[in-house]
N, C-alpha and C. Protein backbone atom coordinates (compact mmCIF):
# COMPACT_ATOMS: atom_id res chain seq x y z
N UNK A 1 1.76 -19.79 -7.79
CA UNK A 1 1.80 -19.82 -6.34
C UNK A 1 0.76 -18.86 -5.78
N UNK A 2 0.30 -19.40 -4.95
CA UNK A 2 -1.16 -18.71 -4.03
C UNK A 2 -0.09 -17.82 -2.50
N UNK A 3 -0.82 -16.94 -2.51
CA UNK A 3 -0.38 -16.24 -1.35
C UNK A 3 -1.94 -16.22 -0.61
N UNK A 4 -1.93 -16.92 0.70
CA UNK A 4 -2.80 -17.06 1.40
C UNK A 4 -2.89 -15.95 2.49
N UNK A 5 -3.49 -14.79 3.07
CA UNK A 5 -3.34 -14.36 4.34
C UNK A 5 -5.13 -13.76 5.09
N UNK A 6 -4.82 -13.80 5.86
CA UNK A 6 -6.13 -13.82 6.67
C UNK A 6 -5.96 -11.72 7.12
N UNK A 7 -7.07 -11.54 7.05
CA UNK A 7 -7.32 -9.55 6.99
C UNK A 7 -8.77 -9.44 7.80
N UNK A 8 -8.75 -8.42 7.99
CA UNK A 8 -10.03 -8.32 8.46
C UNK A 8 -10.38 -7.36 7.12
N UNK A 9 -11.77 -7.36 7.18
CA UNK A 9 -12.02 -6.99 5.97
C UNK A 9 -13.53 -5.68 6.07
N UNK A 10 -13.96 -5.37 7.38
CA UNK A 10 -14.75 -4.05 7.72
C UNK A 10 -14.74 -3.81 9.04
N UNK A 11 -16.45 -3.48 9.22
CA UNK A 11 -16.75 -3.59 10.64
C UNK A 11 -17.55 -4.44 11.28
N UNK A 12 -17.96 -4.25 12.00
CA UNK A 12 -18.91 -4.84 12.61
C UNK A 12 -18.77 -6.65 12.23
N UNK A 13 -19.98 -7.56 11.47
CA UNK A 13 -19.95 -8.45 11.09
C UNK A 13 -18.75 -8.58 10.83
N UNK A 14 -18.25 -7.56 9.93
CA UNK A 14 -17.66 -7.26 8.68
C UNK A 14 -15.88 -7.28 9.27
N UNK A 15 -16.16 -7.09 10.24
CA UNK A 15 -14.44 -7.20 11.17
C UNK A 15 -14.13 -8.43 11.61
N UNK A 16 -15.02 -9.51 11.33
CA UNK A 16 -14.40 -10.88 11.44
C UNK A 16 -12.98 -11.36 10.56
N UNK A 17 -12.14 -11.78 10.46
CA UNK A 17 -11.06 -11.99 9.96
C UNK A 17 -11.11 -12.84 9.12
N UNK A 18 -10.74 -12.73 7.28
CA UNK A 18 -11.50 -13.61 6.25
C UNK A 18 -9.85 -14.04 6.06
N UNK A 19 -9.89 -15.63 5.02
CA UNK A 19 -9.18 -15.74 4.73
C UNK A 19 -8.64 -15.19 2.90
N UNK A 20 -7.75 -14.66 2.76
CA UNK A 20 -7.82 -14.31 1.28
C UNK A 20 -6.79 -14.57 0.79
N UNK A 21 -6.99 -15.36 -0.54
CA UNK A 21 -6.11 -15.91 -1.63
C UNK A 21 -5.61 -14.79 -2.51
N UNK A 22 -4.67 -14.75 -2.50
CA UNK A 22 -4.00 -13.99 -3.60
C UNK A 22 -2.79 -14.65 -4.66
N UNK A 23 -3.40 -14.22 -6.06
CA UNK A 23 -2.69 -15.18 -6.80
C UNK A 23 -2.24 -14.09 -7.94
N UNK A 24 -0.67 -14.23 -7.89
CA UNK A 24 -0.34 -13.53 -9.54
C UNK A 24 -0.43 -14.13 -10.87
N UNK A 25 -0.73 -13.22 -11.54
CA UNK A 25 -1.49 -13.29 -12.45
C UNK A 25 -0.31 -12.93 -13.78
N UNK A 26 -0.20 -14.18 -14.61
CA UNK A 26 0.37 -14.22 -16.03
C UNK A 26 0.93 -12.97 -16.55
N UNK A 27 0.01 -12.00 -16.78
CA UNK A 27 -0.58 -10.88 -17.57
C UNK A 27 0.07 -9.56 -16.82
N UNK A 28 0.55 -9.72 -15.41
CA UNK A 28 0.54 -9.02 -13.75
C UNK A 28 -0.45 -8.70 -13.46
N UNK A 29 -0.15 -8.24 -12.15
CA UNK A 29 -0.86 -7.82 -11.23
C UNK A 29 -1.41 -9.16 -10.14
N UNK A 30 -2.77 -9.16 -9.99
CA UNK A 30 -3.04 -10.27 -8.44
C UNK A 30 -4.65 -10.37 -8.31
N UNK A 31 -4.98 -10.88 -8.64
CA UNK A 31 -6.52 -11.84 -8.15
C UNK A 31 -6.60 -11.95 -7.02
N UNK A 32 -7.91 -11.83 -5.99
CA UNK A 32 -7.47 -12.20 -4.72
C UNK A 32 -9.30 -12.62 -4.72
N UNK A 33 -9.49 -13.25 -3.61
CA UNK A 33 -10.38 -14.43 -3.66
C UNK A 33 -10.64 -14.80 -2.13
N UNK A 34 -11.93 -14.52 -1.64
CA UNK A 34 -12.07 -14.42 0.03
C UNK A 34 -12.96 -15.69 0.23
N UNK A 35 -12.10 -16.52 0.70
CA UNK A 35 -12.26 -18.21 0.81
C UNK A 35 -13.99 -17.79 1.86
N UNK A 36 -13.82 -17.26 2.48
CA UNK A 36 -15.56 -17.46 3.14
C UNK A 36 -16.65 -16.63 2.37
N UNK A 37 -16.35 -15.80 1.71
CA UNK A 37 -17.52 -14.97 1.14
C UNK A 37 -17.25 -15.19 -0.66
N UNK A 38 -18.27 -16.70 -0.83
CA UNK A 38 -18.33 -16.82 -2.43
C UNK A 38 -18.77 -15.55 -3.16
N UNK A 39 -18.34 -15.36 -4.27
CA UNK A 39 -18.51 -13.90 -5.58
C UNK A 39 -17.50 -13.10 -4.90
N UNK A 40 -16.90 -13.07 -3.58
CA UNK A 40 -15.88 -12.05 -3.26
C UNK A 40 -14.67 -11.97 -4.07
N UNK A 41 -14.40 -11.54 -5.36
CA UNK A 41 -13.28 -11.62 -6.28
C UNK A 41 -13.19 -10.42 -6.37
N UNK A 42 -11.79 -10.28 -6.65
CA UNK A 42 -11.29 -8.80 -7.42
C UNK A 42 -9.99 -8.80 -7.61
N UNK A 43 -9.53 -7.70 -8.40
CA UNK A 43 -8.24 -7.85 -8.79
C UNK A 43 -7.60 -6.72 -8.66
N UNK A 44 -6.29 -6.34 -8.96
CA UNK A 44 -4.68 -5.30 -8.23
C UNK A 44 -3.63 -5.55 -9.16
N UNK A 45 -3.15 -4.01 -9.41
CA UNK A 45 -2.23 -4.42 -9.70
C UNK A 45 -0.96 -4.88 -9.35
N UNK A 46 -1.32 -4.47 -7.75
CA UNK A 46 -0.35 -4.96 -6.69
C UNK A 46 -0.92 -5.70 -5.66
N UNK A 47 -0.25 -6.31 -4.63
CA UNK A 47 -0.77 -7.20 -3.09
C UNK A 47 -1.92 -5.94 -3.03
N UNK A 48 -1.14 -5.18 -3.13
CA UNK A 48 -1.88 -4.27 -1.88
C UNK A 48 -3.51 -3.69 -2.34
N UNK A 49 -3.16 -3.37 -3.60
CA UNK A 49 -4.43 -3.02 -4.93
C UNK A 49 -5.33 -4.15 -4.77
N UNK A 50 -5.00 -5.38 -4.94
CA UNK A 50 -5.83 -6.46 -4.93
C UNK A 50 -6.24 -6.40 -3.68
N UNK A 51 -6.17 -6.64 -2.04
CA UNK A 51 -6.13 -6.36 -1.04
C UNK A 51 -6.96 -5.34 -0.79
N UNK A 52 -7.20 -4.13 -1.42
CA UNK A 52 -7.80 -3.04 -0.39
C UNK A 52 -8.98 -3.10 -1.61
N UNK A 53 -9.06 -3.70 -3.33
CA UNK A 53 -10.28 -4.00 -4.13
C UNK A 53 -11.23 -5.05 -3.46
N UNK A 54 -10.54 -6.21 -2.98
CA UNK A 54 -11.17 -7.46 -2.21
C UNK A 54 -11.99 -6.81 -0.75
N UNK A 55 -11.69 -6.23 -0.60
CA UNK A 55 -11.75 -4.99 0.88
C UNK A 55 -12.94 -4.43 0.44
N UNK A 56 -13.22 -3.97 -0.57
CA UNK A 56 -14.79 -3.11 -0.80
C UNK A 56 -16.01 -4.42 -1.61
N UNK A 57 -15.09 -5.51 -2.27
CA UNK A 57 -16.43 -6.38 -3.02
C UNK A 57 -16.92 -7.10 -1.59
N UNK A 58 -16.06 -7.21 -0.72
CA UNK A 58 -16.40 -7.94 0.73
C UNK A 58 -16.90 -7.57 1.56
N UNK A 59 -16.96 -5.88 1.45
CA UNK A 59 -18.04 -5.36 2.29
C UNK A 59 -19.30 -4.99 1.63
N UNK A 60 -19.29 -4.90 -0.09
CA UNK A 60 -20.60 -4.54 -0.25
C UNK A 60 -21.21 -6.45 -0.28
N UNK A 61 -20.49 -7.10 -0.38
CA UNK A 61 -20.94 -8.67 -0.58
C UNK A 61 -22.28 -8.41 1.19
N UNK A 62 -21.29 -8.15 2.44
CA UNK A 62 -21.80 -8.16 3.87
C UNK A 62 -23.02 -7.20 3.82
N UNK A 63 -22.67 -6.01 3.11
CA UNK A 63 -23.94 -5.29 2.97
C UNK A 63 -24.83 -5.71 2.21
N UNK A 64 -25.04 -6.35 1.78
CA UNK A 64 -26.54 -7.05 0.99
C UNK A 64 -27.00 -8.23 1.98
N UNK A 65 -25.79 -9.07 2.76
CA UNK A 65 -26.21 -10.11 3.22
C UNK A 65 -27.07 -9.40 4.89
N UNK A 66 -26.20 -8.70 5.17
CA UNK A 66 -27.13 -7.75 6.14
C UNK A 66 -28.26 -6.97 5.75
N UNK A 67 -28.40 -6.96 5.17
CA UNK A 67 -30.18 -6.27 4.43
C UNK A 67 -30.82 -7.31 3.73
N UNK A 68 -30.50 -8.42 3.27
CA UNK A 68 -31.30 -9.28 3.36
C UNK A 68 -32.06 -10.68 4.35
N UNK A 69 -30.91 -9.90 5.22
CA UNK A 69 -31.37 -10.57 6.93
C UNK A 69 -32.57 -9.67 8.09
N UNK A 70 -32.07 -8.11 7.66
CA UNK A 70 -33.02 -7.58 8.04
C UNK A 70 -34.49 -7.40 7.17
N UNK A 71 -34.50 -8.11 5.89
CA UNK A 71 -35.32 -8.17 5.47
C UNK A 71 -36.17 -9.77 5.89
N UNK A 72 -35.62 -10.28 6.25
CA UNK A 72 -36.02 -11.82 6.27
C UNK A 72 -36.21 -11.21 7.99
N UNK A 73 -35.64 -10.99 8.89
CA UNK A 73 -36.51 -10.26 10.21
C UNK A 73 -37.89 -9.54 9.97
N UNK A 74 -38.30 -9.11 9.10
CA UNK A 74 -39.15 -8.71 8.99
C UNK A 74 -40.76 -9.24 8.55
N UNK A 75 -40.08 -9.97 8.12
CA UNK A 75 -41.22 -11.17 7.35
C UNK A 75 -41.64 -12.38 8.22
């Protein structure tokens, strides 16, 4: 079973509200998986672990996509 909930996940860009999958995991713990930002994966050993890990791959995911926009402004 998937636990679906929508978070905001920084600032700025980054405070738009993502949707994120969270799924337990066989082994425990929780996978979680940010339906708009593909490679955004990470894992917890709890909701909350998975949740606040998904929380930093999703903002450094925004921070590259924002520096490679201000790089493409530039050119």
């Amino acid at each position: 079973m998937a636990i679906i909930t929508n978070c905001v996940l920084g600032d700025a860009i980054r405070s738009t509200k993502y949707t994120v999958i969270l799924e337990p995991q066989d082994e425990g713990g929780f996978t979680a998986r940010c339906v708009e930002l593909p490679g955004a994966i990470s894992e917890g050993e709890t909701m909350t672990g998975a949740l606040q890990n998904i929380r930093e791959a999703a903002d450094l995911i925004c921070e590259v996509l924002l520096e490679d926009m201000k790089c493409k402004d530039l050119n």
